[in-house]
PDB file of N, CA and C in Angstrom:
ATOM      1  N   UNK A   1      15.990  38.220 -88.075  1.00  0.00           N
ATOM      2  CA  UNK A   1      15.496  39.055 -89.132  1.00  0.00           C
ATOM      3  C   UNK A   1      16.560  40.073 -89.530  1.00  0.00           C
ATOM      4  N   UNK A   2      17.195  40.554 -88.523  1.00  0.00           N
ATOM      5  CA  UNK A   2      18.416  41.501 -89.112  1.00  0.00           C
ATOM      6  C   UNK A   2      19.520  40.757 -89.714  1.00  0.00           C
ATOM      7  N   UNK A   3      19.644  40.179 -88.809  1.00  0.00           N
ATOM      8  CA  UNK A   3      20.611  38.687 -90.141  1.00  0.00           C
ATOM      9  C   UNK A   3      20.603  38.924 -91.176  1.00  0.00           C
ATOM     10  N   UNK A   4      19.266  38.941 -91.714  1.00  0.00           N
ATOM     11  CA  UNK A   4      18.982  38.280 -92.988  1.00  0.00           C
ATOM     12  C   UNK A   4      19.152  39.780 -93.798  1.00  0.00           C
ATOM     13  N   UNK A   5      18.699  40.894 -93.174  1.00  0.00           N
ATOM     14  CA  UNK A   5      18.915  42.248 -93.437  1.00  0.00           C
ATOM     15  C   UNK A   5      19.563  41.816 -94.235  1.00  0.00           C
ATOM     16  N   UNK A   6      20.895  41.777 -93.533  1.00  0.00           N
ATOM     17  CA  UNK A   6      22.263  42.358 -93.627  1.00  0.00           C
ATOM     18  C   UNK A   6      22.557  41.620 -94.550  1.00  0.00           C
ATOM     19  N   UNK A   7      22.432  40.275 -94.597  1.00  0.00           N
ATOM     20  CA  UNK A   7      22.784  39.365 -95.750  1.00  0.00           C
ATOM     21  C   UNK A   7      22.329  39.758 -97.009  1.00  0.00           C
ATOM     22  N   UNK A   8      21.500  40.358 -96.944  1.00  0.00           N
ATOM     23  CA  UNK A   8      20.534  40.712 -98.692  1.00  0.00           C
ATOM     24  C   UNK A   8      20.683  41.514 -98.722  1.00  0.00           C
ATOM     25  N   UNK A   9      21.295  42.952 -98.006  1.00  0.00           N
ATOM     26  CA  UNK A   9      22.440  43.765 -98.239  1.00  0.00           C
ATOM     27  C   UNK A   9      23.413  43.964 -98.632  1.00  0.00           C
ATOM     28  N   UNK A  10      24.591  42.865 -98.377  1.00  0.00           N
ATOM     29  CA  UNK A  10      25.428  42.525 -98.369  1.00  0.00           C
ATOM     30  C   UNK A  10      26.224  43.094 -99.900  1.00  0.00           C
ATOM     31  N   UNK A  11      26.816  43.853-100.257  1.00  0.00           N
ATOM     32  CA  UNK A  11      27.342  44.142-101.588  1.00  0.00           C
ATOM     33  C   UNK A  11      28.801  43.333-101.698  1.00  0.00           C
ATOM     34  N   UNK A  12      29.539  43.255-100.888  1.00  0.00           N
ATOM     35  CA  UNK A  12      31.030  42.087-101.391  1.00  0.00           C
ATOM     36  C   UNK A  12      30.392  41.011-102.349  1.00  0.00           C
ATOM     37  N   UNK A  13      29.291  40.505-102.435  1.00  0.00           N
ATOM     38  CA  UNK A  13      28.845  39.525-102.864  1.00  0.00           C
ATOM     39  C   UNK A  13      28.113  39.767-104.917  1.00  0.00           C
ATOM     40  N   UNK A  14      28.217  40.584-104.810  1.00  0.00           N
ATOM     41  CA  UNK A  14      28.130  41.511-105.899  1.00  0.00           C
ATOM     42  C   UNK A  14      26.721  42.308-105.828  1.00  0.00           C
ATOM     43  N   UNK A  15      25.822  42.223-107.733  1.00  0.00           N
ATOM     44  CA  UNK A  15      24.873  43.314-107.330  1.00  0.00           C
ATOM     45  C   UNK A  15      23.520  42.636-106.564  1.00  0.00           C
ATOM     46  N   UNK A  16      23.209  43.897-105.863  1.00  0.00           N
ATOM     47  CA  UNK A  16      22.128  43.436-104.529  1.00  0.00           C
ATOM     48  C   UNK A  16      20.586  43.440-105.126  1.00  0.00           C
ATOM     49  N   UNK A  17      19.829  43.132-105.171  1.00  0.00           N
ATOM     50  CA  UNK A  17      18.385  43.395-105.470  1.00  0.00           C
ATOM     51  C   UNK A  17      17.666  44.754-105.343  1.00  0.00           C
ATOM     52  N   UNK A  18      17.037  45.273-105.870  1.00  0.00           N
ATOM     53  CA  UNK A  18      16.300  46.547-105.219  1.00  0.00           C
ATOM     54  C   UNK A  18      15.619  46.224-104.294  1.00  0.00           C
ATOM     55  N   UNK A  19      15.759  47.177-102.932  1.00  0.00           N
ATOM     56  CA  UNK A  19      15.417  47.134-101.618  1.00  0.00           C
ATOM     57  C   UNK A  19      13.811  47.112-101.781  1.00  0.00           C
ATOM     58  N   UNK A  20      12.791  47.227-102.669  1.00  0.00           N
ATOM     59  CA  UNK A  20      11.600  47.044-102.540  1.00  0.00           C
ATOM     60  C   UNK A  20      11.383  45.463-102.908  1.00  0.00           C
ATOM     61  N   UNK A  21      12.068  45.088-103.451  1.00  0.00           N
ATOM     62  CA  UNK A  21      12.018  43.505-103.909  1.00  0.00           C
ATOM     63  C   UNK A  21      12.731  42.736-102.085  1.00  0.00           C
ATOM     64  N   UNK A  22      13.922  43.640-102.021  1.00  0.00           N
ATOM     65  CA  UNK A  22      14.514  42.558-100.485  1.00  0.00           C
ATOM     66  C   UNK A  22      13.398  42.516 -99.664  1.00  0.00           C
ATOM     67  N   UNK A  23      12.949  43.868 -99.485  1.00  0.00           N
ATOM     68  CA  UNK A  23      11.854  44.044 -98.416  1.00  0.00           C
ATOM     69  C   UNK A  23      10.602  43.024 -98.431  1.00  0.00           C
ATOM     70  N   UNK A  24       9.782  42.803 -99.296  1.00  0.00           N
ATOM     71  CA  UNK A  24       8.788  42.047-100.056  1.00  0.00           C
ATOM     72  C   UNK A  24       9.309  40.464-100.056  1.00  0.00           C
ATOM     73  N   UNK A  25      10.684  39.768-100.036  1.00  0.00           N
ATOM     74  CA  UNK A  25      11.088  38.663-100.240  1.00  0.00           C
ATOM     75  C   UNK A  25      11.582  38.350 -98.762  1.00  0.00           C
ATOM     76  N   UNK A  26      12.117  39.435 -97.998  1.00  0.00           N
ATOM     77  CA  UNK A  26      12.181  39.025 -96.616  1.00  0.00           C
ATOM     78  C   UNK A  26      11.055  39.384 -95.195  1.00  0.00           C
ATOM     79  N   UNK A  27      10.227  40.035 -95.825  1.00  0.00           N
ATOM     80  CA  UNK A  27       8.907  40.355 -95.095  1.00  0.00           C
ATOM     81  C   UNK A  27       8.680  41.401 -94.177  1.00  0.00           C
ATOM     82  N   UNK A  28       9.906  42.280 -94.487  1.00  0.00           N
ATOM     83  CA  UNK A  28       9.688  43.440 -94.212  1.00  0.00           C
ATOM     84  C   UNK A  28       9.278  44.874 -94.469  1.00  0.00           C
ATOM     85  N   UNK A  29       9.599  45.906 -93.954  1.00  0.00           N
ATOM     86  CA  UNK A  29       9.507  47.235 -94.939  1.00  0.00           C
ATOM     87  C   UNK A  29      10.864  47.704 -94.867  1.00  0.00           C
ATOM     88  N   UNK A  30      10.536  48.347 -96.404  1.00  0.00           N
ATOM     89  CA  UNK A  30      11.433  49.476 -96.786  1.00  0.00           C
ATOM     90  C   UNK A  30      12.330  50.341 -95.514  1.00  0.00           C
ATOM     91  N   UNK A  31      11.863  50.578 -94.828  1.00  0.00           N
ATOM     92  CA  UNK A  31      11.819  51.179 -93.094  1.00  0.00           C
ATOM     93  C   UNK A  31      12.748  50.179 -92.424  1.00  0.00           C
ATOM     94  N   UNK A  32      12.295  49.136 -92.539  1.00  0.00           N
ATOM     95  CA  UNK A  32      13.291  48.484 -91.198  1.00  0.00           C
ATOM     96  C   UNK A  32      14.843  48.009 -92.306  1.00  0.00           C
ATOM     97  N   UNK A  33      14.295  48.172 -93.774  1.00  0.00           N
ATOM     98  CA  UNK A  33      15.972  47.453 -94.361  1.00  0.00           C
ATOM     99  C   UNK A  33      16.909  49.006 -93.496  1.00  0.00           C
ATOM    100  N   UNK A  34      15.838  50.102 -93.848  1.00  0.00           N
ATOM    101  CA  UNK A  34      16.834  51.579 -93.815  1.00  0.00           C
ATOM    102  C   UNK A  34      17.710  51.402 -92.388  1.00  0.00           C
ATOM    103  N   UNK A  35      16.991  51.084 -91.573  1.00  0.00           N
ATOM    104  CA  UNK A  35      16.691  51.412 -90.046  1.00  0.00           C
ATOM    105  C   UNK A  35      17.835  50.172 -89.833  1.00  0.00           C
ATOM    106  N   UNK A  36      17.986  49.056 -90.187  1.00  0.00           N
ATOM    107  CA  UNK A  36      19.305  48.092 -90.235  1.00  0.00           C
ATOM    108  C   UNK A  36      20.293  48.507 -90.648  1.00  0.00           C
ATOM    109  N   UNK A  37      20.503  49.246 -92.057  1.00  0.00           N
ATOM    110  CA  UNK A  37      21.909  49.709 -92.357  1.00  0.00           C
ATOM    111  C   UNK A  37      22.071  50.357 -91.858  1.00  0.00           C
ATOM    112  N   UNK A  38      21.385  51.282 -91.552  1.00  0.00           N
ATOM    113  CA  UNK A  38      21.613  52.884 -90.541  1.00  0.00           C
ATOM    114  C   UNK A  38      22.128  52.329 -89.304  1.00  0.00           C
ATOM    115  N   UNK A  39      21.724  51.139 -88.820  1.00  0.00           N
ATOM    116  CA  UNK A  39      22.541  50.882 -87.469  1.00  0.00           C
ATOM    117  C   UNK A  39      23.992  50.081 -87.694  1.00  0.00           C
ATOM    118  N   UNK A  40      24.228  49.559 -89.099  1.00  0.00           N
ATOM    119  CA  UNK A  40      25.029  49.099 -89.293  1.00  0.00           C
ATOM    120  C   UNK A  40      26.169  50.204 -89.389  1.00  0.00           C
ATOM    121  N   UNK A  41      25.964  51.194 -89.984  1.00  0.00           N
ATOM    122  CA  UNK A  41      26.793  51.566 -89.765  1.00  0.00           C
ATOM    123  C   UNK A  41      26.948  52.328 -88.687  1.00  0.00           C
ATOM    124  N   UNK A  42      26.326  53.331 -87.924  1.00  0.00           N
ATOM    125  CA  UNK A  42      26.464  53.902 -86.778  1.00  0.00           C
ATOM    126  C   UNK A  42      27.325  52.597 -85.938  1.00  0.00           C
ATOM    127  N   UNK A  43      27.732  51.295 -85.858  1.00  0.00           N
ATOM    128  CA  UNK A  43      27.753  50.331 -84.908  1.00  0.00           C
ATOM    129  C   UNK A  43      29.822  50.022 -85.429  1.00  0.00           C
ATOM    130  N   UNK A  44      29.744  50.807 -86.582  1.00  0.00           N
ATOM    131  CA  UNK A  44      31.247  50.387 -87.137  1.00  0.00           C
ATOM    132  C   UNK A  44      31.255  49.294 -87.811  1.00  0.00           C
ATOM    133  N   UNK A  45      29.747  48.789 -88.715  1.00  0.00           N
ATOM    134  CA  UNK A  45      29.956  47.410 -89.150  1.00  0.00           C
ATOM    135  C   UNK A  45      29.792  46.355 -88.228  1.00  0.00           C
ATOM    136  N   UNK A  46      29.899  46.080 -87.003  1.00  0.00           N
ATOM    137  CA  UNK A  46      29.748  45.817 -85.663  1.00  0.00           C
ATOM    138  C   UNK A  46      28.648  44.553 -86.093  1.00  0.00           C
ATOM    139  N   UNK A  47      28.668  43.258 -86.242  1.00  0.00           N
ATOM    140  CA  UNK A  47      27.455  42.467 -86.996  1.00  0.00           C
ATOM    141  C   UNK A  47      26.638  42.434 -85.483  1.00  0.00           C
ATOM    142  N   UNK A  48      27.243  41.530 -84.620  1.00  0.00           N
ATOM    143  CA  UNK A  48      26.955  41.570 -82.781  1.00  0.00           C
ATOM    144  C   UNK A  48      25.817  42.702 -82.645  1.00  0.00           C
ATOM    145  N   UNK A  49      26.276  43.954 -82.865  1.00  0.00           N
ATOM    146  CA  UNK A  49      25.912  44.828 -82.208  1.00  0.00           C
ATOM    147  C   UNK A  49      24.315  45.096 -82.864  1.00  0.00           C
ATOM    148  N   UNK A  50      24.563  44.916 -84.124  1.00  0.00           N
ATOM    149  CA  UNK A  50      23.906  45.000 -85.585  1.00  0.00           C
ATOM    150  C   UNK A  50      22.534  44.421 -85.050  1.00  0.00           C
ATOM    151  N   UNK A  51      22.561  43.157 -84.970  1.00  0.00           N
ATOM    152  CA  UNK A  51      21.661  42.086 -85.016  1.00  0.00           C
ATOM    153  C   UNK A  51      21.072  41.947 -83.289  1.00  0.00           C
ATOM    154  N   UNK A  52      21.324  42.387 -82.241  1.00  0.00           N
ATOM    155  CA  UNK A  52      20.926  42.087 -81.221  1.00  0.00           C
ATOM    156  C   UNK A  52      20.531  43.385 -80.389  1.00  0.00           C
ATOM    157  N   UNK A  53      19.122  43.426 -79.826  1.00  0.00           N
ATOM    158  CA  UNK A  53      17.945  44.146 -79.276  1.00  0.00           C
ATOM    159  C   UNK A  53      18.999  45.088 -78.088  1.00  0.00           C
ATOM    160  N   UNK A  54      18.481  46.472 -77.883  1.00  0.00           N
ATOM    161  CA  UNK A  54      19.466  47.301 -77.172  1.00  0.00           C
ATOM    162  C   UNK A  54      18.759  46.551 -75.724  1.00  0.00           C
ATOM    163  N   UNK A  55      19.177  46.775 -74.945  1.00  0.00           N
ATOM    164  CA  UNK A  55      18.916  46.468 -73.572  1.00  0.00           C
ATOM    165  C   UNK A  55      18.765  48.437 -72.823  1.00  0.00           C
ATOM    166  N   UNK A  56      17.368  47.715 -72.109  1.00  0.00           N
ATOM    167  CA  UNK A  56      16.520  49.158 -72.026  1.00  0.00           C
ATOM    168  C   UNK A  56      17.135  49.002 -70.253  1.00  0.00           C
ATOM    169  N   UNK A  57      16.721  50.263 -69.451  1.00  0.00           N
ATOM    170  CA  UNK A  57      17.180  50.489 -68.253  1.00  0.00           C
ATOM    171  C   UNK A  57      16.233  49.695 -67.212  1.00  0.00           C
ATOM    172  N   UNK A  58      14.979  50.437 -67.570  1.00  0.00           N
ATOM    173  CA  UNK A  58      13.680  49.951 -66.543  1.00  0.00           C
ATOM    174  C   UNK A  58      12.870  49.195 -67.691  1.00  0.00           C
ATOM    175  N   UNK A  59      12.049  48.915 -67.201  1.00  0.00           N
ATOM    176  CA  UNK A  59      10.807  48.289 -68.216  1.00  0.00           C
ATOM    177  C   UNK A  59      10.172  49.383 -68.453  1.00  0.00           C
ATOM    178  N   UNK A  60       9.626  49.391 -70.006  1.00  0.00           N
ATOM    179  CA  UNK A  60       8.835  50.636 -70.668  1.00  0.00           C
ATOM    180  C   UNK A  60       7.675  51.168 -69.520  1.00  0.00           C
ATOM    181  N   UNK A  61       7.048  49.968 -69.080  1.00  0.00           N
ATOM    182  CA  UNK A  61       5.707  50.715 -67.832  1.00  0.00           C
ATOM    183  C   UNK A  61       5.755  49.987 -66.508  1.00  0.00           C
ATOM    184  N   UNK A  62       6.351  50.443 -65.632  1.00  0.00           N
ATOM    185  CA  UNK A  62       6.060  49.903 -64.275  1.00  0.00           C
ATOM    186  C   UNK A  62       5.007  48.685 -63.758  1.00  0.00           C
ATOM    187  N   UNK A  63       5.752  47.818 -63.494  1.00  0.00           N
ATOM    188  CA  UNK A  63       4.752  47.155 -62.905  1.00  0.00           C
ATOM    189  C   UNK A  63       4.054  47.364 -61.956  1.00  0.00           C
ATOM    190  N   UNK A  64       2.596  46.907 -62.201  1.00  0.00           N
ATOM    191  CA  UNK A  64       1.894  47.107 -60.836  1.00  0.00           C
ATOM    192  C   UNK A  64       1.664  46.349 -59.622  1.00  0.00           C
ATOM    193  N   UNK A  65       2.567  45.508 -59.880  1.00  0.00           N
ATOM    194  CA  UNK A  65       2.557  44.189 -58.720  1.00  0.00           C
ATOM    195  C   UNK A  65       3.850  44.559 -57.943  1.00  0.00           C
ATOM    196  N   UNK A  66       3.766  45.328 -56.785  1.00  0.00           N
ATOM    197  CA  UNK A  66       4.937  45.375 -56.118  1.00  0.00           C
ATOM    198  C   UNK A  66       4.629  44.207 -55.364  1.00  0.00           C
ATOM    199  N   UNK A  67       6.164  43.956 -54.543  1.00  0.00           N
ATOM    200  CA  UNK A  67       6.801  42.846 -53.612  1.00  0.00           C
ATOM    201  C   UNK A  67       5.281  42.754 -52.403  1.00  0.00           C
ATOM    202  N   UNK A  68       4.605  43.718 -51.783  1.00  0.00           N
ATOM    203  CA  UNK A  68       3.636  43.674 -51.031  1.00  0.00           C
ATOM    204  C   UNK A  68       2.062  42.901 -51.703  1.00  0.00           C
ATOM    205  N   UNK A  69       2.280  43.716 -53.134  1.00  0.00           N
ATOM    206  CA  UNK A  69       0.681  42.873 -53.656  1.00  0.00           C
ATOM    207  C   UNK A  69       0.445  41.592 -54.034  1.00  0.00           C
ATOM    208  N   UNK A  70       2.092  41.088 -54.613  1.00  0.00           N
ATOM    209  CA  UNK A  70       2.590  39.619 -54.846  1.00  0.00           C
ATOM    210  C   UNK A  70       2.270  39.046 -53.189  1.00  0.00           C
ATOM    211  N   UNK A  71       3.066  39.433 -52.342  1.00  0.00           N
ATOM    212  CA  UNK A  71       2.645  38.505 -50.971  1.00  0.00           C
ATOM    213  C   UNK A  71       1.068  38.900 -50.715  1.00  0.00           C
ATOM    214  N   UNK A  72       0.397  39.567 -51.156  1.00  0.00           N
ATOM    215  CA  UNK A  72      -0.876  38.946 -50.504  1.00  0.00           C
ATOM    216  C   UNK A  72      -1.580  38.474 -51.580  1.00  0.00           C
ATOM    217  N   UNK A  73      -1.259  38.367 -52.653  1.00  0.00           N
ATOM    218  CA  UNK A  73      -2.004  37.212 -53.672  1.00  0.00           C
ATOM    219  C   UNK A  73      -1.659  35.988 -53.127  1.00  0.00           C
ATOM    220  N   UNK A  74      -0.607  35.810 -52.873  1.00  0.00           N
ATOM    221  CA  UNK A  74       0.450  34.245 -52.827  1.00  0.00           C
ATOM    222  C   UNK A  74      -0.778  33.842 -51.879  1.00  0.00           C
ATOM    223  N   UNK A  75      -0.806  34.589 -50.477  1.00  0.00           N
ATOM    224  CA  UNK A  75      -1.763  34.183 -49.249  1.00  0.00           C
ATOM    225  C   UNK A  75      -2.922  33.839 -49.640  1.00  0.00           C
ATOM    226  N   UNK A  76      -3.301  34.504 -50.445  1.00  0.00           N
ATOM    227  CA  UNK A  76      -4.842  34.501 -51.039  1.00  0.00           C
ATOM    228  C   UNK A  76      -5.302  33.216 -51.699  1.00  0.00           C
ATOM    229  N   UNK A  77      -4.211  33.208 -52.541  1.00  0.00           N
ATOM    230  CA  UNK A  77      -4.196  31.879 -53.734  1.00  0.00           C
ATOM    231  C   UNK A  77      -3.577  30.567 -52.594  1.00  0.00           C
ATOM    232  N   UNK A  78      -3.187  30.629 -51.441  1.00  0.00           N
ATOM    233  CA  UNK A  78      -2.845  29.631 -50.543  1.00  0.00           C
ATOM    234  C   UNK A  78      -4.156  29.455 -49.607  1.00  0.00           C
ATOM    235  N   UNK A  79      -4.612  30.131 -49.331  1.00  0.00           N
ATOM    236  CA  UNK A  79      -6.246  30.380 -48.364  1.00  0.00           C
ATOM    237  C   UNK A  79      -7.482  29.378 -49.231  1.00  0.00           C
ATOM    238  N   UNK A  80      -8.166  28.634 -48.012  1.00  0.00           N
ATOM    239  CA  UNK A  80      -9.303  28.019 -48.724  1.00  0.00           C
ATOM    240  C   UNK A  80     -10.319  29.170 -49.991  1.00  0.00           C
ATOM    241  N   UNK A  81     -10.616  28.421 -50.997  1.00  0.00           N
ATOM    242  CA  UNK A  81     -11.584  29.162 -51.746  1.00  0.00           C
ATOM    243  C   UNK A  81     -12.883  29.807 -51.201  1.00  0.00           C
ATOM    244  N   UNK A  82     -13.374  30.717 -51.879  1.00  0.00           N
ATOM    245  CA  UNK A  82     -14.426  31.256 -51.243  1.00  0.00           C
ATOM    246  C   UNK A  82     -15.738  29.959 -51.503  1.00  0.00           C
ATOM    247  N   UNK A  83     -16.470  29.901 -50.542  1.00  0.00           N
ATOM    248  CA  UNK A  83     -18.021  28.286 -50.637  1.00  0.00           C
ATOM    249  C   UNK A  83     -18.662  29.059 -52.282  1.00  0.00           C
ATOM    250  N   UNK A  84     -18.287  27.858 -52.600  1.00  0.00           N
ATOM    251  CA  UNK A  84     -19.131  27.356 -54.130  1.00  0.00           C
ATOM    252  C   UNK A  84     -18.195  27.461 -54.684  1.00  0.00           C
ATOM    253  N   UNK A  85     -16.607  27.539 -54.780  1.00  0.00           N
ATOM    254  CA  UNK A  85     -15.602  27.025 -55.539  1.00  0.00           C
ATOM    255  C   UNK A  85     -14.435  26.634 -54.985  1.00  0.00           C
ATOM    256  N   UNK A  86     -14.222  25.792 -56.344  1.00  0.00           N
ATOM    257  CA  UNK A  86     -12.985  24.107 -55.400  1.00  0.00           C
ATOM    258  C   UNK A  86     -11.923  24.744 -55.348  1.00  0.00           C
ATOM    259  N   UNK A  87     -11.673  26.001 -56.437  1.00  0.00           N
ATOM    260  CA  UNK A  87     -10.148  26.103 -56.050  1.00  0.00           C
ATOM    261  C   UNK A  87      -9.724  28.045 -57.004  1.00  0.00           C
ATOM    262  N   UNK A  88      -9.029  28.848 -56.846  1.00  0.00           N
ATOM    263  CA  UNK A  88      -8.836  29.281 -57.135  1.00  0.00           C
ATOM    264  C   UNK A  88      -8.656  29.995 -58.762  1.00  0.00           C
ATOM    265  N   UNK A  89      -9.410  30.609 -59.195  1.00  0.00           N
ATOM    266  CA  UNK A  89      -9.333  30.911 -60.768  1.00  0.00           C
ATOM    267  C   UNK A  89      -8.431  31.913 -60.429  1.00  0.00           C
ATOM    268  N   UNK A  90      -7.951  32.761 -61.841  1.00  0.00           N
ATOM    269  CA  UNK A  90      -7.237  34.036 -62.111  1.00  0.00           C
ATOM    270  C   UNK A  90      -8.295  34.965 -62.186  1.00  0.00           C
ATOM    271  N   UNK A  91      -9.150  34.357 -62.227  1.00  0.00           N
ATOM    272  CA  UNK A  91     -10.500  36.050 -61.986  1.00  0.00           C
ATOM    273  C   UNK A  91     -10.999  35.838 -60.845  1.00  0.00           C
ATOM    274  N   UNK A  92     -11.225  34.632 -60.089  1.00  0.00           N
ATOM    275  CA  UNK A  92     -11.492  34.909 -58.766  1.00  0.00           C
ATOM    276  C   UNK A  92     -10.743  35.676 -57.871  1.00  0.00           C
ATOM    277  N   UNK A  93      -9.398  35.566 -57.927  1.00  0.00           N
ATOM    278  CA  UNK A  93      -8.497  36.374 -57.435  1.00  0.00           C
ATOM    279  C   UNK A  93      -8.789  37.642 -57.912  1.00  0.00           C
ATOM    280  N   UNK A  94      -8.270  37.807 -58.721  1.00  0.00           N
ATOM    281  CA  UNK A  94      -8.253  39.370 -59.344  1.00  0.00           C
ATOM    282  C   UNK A  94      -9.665  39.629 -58.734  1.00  0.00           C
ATOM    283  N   UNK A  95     -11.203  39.459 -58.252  1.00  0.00           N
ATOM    284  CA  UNK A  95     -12.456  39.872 -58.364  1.00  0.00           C
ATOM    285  C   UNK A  95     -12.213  40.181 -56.302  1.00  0.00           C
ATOM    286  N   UNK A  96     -11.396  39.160 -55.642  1.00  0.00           N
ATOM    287  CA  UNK A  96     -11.374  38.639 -54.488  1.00  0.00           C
ATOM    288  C   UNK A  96      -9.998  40.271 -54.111  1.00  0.00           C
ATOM    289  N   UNK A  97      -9.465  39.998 -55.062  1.00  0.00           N
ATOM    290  CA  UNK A  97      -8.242  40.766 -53.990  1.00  0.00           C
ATOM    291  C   UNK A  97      -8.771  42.375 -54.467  1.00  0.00           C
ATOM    292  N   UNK A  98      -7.820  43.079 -53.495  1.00  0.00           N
ATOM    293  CA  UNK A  98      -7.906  44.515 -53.897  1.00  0.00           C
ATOM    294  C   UNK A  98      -7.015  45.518 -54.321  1.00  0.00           C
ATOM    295  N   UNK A  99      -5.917  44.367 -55.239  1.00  0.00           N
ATOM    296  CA  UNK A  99      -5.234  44.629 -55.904  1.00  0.00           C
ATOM    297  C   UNK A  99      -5.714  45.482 -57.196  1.00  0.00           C
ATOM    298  N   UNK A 100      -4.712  46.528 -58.079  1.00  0.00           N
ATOM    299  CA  UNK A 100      -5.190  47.035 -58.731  1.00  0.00           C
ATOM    300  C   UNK A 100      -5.406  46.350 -60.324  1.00  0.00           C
ATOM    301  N   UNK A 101      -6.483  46.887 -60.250  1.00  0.00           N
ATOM    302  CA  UNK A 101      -6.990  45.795 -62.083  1.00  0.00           C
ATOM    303  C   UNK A 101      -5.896  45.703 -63.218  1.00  0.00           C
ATOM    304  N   UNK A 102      -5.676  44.869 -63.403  1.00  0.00           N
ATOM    305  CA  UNK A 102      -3.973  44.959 -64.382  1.00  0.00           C
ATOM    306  C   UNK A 102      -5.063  43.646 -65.668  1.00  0.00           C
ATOM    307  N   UNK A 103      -6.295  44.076 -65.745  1.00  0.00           N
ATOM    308  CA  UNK A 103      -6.890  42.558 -66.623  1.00  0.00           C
ATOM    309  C   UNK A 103      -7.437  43.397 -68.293  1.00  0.00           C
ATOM    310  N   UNK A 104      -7.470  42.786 -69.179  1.00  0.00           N
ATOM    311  CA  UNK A 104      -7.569  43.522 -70.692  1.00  0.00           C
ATOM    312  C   UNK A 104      -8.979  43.967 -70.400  1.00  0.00           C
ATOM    313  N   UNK A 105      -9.825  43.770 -69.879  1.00  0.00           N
ATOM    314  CA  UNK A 105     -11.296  44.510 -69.994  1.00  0.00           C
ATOM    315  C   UNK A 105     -11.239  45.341 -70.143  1.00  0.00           C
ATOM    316  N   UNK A 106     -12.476  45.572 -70.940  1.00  0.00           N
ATOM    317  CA  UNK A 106     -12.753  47.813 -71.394  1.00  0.00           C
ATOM    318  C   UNK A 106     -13.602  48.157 -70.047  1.00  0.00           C
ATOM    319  N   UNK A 107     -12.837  49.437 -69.590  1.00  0.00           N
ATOM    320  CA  UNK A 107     -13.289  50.262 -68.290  1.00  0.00           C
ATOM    321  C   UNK A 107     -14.624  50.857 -68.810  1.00  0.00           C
ATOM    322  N   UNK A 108     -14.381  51.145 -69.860  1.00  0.00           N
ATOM    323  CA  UNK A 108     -16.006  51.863 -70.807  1.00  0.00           C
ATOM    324  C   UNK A 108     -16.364  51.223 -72.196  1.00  0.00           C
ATOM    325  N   UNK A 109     -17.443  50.795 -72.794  1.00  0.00           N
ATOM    326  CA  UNK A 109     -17.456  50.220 -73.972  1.00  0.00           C
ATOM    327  C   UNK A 109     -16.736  50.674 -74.598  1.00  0.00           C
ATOM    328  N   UNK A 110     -16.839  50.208 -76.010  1.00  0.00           N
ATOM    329  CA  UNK A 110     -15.691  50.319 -77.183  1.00  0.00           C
ATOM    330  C   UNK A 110     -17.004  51.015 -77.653  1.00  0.00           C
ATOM    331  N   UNK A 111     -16.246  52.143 -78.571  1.00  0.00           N
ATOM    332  CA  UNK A 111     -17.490  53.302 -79.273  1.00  0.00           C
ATOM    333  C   UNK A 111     -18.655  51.973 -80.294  1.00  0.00           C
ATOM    334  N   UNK A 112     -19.241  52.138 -81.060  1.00  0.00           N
ATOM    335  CA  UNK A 112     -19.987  51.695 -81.977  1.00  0.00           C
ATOM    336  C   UNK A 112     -19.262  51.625 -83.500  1.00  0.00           C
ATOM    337  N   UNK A 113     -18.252  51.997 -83.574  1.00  0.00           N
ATOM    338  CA  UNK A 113     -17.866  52.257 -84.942  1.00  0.00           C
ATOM    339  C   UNK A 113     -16.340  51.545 -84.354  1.00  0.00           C
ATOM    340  N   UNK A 114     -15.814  51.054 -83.236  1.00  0.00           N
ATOM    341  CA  UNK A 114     -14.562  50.292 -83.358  1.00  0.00           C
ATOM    342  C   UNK A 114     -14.634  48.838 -83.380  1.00  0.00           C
TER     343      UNK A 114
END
């Protein structure tokens, strides 16, 4: 997608389109054409640098599966099933272990108006 930015940017090529038309023809916003040149140039023209995702330090939110909760799922999910099922689901586990809830369910309903 920045590729293409940059390409329908591109002025050597002569005159460029108005950026509400690029935006609209390449499926973006106004915002991300800005937010591309703005890195284009902060980057020295840099196309590499231009077009490819920064590399972050940690992951935005910690995982909650440390090296200890992974080995006792593994055991868990290796251990006969609990009587009345053949084999292991992803909610039996998650319901079975006492690992912490990492599953999309709402902890409290959703109001009436969402």
């Amino acid at each position: 997608m920045r590729a293409r930015v940059l390409l329908a940017l591109d002025t050597s090529v002569g005159e460029i389109d108005p950026k509400a038309v690029i935006a609209t023809r390449l499926g973006v916003s106004c915002e991300t054409l800005r937010l591309v040149a703005k890195r284009f140039a902060e980057t020295g023209g840099d196309i590499r640098a231009t077009t490819s995702r920064k590399k972050r330090d940690l992951p935005p939110v910690p995982s909650p599966v440390t090296g200890e909760v992974e080995a006792r799922l593994i055991a868990l999910a290796c251990s006969q099933p609990p009587a009345g099922h053949a084999r292991w689901s992803l909610r039996l586990l998650e319901n079975t272990s006492n690992s912490p809830r990492t599953s999309r369910t709402w902890t409290t309903p959703p109001s009436a108006g969402s």
